[in-house]
Protein backbone atom coordinates (compact mmCIF):
# COMPACT_ATOMS: atom_id res chain seq x y z
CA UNK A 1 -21.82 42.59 -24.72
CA UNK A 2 -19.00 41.64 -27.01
CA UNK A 3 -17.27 44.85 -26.96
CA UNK A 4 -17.19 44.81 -22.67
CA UNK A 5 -13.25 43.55 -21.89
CA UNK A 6 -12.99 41.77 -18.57
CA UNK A 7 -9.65 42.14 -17.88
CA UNK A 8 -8.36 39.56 -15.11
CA UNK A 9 -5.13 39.67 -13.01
CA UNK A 10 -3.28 36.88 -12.25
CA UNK A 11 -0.23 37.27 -10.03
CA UNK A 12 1.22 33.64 -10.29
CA UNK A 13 3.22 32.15 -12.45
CA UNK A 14 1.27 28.96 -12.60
CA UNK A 15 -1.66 30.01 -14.67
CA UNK A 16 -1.42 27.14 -17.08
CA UNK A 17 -2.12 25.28 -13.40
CA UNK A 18 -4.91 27.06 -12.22
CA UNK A 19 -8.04 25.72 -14.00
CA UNK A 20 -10.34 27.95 -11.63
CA UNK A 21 -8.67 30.62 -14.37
CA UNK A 22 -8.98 29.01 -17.22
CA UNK A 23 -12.26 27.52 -16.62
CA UNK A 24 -13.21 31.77 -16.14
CA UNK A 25 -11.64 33.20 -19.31
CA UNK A 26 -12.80 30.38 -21.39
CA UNK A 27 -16.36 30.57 -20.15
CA UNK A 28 -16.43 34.61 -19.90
CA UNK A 29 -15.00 34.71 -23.88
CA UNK A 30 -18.47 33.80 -24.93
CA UNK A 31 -19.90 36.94 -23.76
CA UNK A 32 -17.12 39.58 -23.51
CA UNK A 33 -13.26 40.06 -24.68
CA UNK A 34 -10.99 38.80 -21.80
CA UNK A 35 -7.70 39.98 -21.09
CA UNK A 36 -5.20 38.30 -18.48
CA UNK A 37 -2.49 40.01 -17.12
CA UNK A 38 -0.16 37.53 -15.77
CA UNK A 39 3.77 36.77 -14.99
CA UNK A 40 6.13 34.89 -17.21
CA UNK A 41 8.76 32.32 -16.02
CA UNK A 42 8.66 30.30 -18.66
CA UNK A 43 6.01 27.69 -16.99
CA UNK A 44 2.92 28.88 -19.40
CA UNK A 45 2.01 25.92 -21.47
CA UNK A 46 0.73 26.75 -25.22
CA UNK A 47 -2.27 24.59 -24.66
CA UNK A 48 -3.82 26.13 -22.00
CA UNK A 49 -6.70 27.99 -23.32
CA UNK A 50 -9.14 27.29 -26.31
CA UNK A 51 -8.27 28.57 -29.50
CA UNK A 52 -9.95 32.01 -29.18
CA UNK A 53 -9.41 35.21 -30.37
CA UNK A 54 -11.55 36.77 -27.88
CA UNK A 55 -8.31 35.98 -24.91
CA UNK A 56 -5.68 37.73 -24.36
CA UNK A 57 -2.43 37.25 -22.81
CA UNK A 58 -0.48 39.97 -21.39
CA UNK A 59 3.10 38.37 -19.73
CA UNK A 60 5.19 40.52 -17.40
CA UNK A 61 8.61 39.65 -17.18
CA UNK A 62 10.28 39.94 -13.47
CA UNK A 63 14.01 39.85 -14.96
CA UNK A 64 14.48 37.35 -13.00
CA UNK A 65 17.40 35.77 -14.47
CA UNK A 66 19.40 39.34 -13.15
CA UNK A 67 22.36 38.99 -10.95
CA UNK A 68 20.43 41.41 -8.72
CA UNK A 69 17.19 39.64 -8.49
CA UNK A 70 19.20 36.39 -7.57
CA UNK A 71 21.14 37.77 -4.54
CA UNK A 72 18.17 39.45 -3.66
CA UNK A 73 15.88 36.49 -3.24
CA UNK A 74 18.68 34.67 -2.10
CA UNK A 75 19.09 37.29 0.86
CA UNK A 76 15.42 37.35 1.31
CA UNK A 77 14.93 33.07 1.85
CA UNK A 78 17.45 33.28 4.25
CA UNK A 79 15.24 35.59 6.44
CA UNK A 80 12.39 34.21 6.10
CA UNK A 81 14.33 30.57 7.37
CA UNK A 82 15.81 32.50 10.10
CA UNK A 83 12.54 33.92 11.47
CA UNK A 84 10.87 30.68 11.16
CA UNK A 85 13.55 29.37 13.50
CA UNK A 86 12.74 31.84 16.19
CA UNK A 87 9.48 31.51 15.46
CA UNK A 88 9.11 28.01 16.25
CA UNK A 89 11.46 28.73 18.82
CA UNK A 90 8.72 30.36 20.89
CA UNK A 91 10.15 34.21 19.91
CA UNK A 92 7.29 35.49 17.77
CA UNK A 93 4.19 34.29 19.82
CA UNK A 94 1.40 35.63 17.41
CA UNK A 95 0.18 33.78 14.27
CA UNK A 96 -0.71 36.91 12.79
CA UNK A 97 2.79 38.03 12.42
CA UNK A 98 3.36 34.63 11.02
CA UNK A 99 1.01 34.93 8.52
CA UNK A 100 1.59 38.60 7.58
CA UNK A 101 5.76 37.70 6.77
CA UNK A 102 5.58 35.37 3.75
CA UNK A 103 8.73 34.03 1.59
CA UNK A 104 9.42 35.90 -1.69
CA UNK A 105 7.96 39.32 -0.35
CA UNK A 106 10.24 41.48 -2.56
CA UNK A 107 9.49 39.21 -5.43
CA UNK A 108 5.75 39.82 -5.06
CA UNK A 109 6.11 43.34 -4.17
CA UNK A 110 7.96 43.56 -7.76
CA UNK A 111 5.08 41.42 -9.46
CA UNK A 112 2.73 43.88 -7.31
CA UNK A 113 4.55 47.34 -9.43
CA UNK A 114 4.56 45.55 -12.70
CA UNK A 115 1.07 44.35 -12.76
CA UNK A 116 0.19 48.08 -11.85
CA UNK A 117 2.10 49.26 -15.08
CA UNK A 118 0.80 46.69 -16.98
CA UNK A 119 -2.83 47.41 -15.45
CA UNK A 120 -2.13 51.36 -16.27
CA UNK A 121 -1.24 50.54 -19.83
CA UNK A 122 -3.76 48.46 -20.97
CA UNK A 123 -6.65 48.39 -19.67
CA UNK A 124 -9.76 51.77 -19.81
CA UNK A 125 -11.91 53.03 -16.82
CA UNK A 126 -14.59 51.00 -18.81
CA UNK A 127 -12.99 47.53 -18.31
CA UNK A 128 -14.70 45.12 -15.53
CA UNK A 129 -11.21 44.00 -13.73
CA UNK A 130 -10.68 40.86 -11.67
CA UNK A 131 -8.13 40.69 -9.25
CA UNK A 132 -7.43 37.23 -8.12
CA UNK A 133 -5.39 36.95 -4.64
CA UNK A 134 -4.53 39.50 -2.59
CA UNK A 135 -1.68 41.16 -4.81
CA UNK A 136 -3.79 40.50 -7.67
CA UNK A 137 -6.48 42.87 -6.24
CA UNK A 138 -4.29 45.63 -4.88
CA UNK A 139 -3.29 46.24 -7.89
CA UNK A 140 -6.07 47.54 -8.86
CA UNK A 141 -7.59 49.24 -5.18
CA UNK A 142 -4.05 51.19 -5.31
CA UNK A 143 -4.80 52.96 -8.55
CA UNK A 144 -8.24 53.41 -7.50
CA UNK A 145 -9.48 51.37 -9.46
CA UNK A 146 -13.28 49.19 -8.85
CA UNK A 147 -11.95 45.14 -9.25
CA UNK A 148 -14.12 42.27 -8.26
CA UNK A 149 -12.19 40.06 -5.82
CA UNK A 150 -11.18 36.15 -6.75
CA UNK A 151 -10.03 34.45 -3.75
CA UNK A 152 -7.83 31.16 -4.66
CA UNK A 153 -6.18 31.61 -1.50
CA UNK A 154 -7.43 33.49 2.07
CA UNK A 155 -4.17 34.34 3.62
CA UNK A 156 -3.83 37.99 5.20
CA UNK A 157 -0.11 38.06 4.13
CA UNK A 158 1.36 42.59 4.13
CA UNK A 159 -0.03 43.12 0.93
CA UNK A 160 -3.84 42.08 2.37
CA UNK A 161 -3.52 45.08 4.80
CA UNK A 162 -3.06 47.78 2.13
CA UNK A 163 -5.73 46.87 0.08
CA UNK A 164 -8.72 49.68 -0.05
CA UNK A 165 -11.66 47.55 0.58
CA UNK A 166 -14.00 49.91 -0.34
CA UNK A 167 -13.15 49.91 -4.34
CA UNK A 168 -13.99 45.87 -3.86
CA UNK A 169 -17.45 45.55 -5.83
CA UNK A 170 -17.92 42.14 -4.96
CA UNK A 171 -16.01 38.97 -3.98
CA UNK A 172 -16.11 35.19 -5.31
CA UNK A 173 -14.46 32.43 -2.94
CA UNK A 174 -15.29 28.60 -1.88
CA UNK A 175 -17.38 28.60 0.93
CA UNK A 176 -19.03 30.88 4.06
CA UNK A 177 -16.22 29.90 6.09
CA UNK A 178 -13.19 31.36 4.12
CA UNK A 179 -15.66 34.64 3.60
CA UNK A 180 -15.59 34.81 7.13
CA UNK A 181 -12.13 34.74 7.78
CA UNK A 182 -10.85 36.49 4.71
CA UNK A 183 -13.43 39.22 4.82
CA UNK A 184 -12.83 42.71 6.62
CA UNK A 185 -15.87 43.35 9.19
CA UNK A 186 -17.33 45.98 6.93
CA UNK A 187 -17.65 44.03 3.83
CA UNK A 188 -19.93 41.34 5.36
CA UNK A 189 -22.78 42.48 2.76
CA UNK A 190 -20.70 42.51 0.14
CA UNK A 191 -22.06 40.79 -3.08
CA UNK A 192 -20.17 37.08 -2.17
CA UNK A 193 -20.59 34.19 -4.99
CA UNK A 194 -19.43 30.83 -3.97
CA UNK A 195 -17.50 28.70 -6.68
CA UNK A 196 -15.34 25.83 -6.37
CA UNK A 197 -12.16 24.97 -8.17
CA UNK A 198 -14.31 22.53 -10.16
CA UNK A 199 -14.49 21.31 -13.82
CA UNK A 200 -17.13 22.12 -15.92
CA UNK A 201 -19.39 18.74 -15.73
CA UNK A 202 -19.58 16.87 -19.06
CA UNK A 203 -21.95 14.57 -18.49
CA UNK A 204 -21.08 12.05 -21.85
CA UNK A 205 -17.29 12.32 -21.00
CA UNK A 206 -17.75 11.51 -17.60
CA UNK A 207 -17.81 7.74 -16.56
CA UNK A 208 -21.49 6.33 -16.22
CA UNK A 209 -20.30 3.17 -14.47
CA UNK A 210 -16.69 2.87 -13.19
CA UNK A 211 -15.08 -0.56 -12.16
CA UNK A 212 -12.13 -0.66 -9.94
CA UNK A 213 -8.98 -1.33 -11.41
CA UNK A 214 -6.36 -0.61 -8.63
CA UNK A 215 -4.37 2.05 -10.05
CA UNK A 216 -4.43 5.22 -7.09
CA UNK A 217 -3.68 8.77 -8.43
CA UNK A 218 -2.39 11.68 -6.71
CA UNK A 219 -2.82 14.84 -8.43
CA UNK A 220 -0.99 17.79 -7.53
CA UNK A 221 2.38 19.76 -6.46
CA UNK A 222 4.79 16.72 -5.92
CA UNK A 223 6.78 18.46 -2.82
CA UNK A 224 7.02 16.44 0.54
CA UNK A 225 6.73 19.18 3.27
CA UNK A 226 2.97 19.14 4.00
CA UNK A 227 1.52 17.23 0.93
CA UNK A 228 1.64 13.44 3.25
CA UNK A 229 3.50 11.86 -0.10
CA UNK A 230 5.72 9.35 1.38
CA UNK A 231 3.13 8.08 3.56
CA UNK A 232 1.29 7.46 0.59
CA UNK A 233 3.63 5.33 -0.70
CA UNK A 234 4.25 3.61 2.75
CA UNK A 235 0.70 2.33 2.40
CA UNK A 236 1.28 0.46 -0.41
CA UNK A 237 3.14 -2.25 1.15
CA UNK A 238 0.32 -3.14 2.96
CA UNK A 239 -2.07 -3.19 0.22
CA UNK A 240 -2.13 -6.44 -2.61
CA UNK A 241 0.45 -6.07 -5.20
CA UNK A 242 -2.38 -5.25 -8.17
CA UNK A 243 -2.48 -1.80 -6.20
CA UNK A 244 -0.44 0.92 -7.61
CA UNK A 245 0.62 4.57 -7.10
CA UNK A 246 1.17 7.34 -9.63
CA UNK A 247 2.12 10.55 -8.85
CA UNK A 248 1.01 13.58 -11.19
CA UNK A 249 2.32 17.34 -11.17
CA UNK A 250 5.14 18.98 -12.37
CA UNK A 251 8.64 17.73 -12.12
CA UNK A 252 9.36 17.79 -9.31
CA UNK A 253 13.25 15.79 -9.39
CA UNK A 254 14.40 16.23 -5.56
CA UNK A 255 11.00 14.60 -4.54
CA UNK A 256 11.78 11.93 -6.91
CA UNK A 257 15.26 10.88 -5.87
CA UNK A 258 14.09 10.67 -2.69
CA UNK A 259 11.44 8.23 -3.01
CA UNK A 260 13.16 6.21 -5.68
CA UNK A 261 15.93 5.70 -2.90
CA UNK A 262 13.21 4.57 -0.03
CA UNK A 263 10.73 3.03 -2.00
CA UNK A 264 13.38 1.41 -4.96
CA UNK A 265 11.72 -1.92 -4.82
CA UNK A 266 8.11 -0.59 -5.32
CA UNK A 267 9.16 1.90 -8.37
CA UNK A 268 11.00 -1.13 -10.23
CA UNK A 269 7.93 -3.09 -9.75
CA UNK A 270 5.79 -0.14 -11.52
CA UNK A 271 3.50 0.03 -8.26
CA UNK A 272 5.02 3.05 -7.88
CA UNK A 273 5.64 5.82 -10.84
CA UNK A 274 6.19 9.45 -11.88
CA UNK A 275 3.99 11.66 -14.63
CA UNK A 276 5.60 15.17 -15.38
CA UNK A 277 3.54 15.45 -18.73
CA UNK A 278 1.27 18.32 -18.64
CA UNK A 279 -2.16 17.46 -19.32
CA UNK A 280 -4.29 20.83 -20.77
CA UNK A 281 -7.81 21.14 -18.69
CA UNK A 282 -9.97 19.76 -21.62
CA UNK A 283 -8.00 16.64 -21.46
CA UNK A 284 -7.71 15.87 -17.59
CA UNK A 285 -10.76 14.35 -17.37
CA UNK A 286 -9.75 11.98 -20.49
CA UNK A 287 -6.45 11.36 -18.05
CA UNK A 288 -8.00 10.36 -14.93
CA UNK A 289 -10.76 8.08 -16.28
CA UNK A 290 -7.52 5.52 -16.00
CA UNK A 291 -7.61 5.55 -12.63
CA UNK A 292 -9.74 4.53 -9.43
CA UNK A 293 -9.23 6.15 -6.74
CA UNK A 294 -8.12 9.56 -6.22
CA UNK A 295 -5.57 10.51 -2.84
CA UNK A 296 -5.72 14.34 -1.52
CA UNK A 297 -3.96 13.89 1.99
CA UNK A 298 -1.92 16.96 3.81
CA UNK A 299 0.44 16.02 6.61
CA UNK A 300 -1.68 18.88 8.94
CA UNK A 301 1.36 18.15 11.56
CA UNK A 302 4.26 19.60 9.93
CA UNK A 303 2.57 22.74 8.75
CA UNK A 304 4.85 25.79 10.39
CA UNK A 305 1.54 27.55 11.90
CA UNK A 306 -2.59 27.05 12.32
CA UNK A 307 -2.68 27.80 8.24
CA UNK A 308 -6.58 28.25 7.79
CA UNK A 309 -6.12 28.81 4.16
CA UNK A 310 -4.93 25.35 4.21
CA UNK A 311 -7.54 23.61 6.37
CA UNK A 312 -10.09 25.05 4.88
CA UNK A 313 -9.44 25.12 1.01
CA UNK A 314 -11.81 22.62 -0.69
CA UNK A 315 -8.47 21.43 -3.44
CA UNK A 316 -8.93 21.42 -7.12
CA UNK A 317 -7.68 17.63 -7.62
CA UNK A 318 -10.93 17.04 -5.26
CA UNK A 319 -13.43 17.96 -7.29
CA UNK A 320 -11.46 16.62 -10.61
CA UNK A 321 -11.61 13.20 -9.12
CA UNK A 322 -15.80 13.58 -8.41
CA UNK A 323 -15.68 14.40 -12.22
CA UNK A 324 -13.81 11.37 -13.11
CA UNK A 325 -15.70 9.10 -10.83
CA UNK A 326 -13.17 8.54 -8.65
CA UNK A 327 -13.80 8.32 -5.14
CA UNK A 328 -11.28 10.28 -3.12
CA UNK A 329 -9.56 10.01 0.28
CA UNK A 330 -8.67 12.73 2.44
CA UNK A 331 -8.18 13.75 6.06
CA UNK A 332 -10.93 15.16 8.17
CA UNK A 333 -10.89 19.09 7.29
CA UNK A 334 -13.04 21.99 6.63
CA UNK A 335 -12.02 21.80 3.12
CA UNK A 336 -12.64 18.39 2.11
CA UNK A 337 -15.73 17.61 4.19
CA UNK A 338 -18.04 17.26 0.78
CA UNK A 339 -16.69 14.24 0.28
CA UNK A 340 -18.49 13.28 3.63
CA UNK A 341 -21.33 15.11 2.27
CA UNK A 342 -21.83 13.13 -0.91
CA UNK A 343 -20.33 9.67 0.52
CA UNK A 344 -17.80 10.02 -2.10
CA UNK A 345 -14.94 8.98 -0.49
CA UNK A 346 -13.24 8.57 3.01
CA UNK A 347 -11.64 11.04 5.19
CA UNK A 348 -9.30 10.53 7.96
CA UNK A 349 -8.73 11.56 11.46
CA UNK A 350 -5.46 10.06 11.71
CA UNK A 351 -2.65 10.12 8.84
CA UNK A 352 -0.88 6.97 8.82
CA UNK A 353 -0.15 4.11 5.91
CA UNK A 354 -2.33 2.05 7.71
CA UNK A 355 -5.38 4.27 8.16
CA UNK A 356 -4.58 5.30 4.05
CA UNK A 357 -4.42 1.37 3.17
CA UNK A 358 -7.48 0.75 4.68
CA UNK A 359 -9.62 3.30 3.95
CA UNK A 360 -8.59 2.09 0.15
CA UNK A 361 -10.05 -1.29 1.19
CA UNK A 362 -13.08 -0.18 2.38
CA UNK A 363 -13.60 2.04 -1.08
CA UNK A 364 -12.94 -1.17 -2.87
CA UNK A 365 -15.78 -3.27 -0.96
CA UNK A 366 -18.49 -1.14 -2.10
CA UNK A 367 -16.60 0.94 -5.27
CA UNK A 368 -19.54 1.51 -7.49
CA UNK A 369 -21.28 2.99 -4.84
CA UNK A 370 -18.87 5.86 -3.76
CA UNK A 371 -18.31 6.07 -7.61
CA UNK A 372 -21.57 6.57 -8.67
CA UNK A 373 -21.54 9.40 -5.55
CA UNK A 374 -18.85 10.81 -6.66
CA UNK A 375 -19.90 11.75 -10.07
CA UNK A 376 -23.07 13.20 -8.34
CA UNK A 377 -20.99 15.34 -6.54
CA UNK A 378 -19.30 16.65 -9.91
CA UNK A 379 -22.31 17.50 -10.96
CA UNK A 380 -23.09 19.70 -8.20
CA UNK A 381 -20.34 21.56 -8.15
CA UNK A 382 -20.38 22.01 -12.02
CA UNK A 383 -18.42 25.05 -12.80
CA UNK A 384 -20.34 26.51 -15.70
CA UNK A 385 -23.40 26.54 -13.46
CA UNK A 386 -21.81 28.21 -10.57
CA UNK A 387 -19.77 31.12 -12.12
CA UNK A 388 -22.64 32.09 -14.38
CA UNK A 389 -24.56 34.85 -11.70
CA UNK A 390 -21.64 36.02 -10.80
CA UNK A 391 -20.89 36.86 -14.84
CA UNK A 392 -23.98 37.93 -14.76
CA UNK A 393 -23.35 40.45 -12.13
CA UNK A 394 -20.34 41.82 -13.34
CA UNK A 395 -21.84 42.39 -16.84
CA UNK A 396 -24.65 44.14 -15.59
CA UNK A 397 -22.36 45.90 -12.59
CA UNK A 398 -20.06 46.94 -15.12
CA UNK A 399 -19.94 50.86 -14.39
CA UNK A 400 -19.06 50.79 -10.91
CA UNK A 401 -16.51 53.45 -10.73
């Protein structure tokens, strides 16, 4: 099977980010040659993948440091702001439409024509292709090409609707409920394998016994529209002074200035603080292992619309914490209800810093317990154990054209 070349599409430029990804390629390299076709804005991090010959990186470049491109994008933003005005203004009464306009649409529609060329140029009608997202499958449906569908995220944004569902040989997402909703009527028998955006368990790297040590981590995109950040840091004033806050993700400086300037007095007493470093997958678990607790909160109030894909997306820092030991907190959501299902943590009805501050209590009264939970949970949702039948599928579904 060495000689088979899965050949996976990527239409982010975040892929040193995504560890559902690299967790894929680095797993699938042991039994074929993988190839990722992917954008470049200079965010790729040399560490990403395992030395390997057997990956491949393929970068296309959007030009997007043209004068063109720029007033283009620029033109394009200042749509999309104006419609969400009238939207929320009561003019556009359907969600649908909502969901259907999305920002950047003539930047993804140009990542949509140069993954096609790329797609075209490299890869043979003997290739097993994975399209992740719903640009990265169409294009491969729009050259008529058989791809096996990645879902990372469910929205039905234009370029869902010109997809050709019926060169889709099978489909990998998080749970039945995002199937549901993602899934045209006629593909409800579709071969559907359900992974997680998990780490692949190590079971001597992750923590046997973990003791609390007050330190509270939140993982993730560092932006304060719907990611509940500065009432995270509100609920440290009501929590003892050992208890502190870091936040991890990339740099993120307009977030920054903005706490340092409410939250000055907590930031020069180190409760609160700022990692931009960029920690490779093999070494996040190493990272967290510092830390106790683990915060994945969205402010559900200030999203623009209903956003399923957000209520129901189980997050990657999630299932990172369970592999650190770290019991998490959360609100009450689709996408977060197995850490109700493993008692590994505490989710939340009601987002305030008091509800936050003491659902950290209560984790602290009985720690070891949703610790030791919490690693079970990792376990569970082990990645190398989950995305092996569906490897297994496309090897032996290879010829499906």
């Amino acid at each position: 099977m060495q000689n088979q070349r899965i050949i996976i599409i990527f239409p982010d430029d975040w892929l040193s980010y995504s560890p559902t990804i690299i967790n894929l390629a680095n797993i699938a390299s042991h039994i074929a040659s993988v190839h990722i076709i992917t954008v470049d804005e200079s965010k790729f991090q040399p560490n990403t993948f395992h030395s390997n010959d057997n990956i491949r990186l393929h970068f296309i470049n959007l030009m997007g440091d043209s004068y063109v491109f720029k007033v283009i994008k620029l033109l394009e933003s200042c749509f999309i702001r104006l419609f969400d005005v009238f939207f929320d203004l009561g003019f556009f009464g359907s969600i649908k439409l909502r969901e259907i306009i999305v920002p950047r649409t003539f930047e993804k529609f140009l990542r949509l024509l140069k993954l096609r060329k790329a797609i075209k140029e490299i890869s043979t009608k003997d290739d097993i292709m994975i399209g992740i997202d719903n640009i990265g499958i169409l294009s491969v449906t729009s050259l008529n090409r058989s791809v096996h569908a990645l879902s990372l995220e469910i929205g039905k944004n234009v370029f869902y609707y010109f997809i050709d569902w019926k060169y889709v040989a099978s489909i990998v997402t998080q749970t039945f409920e995002r199937r549901e909703y993602w899934l045209p009527t006629q593909l409800k028998n579709i071969a559907t394998f359900y992974v997680q955006n998990s780490p692949i368990f190590n079971a001597f790297k992750s923590p046997k016994v973990k003791n609390n040590n007050f330190k509270i981590i939140y993982l993730g995109f560092l932006s304060l529209d719907y990611n509940a950040i500065d009432t995270i840091v509100q609920s440290l004033y009501l929590l003892p002074s050992q208890y502190s806050l870091t936040l991890k993700g990339p740099k993120n400086k307009f977030t920054e200035d903005i706490l340092i300037s409410k939250y000055g007095n907590l930031y020069k007493d180190k409760r609160l603080s700022f990692d931009y470093s960029y920690v490779s997958n093999d070494h996040l678990l190493s990272y967290l292992n510092q830390f106790s607790i683990g915060i994945t909160l969205y402010d559900i109030a200030t999203l623009p619309y209903y956003n399923f894909n957000v209520i129901s997306c189980p997050s990657g820092k999630l299932f990172n914490y369970y592999h650190a030991a770290i019991p998490v907190i959360g609100n009450d959501i689709l996408g977060l209800k197995s850490a109700l299902d493993f008692n590994a943590g505490i989710l939340l009805d009601e987002l305030t810093a008091e509800s936050i501050a003491n659902a950290i209590l209560k984790i602290s009264c009985n720690y070891n317990w949703y610790s030791y939970n919490s690693k079970c949970a990792a376990k569970y949702f082990d990645f190398n154990t989950n995305i092996s039948p569906f490897l297994q599928f496309i090897l032996n579904n290879s010829r499906v054209d």
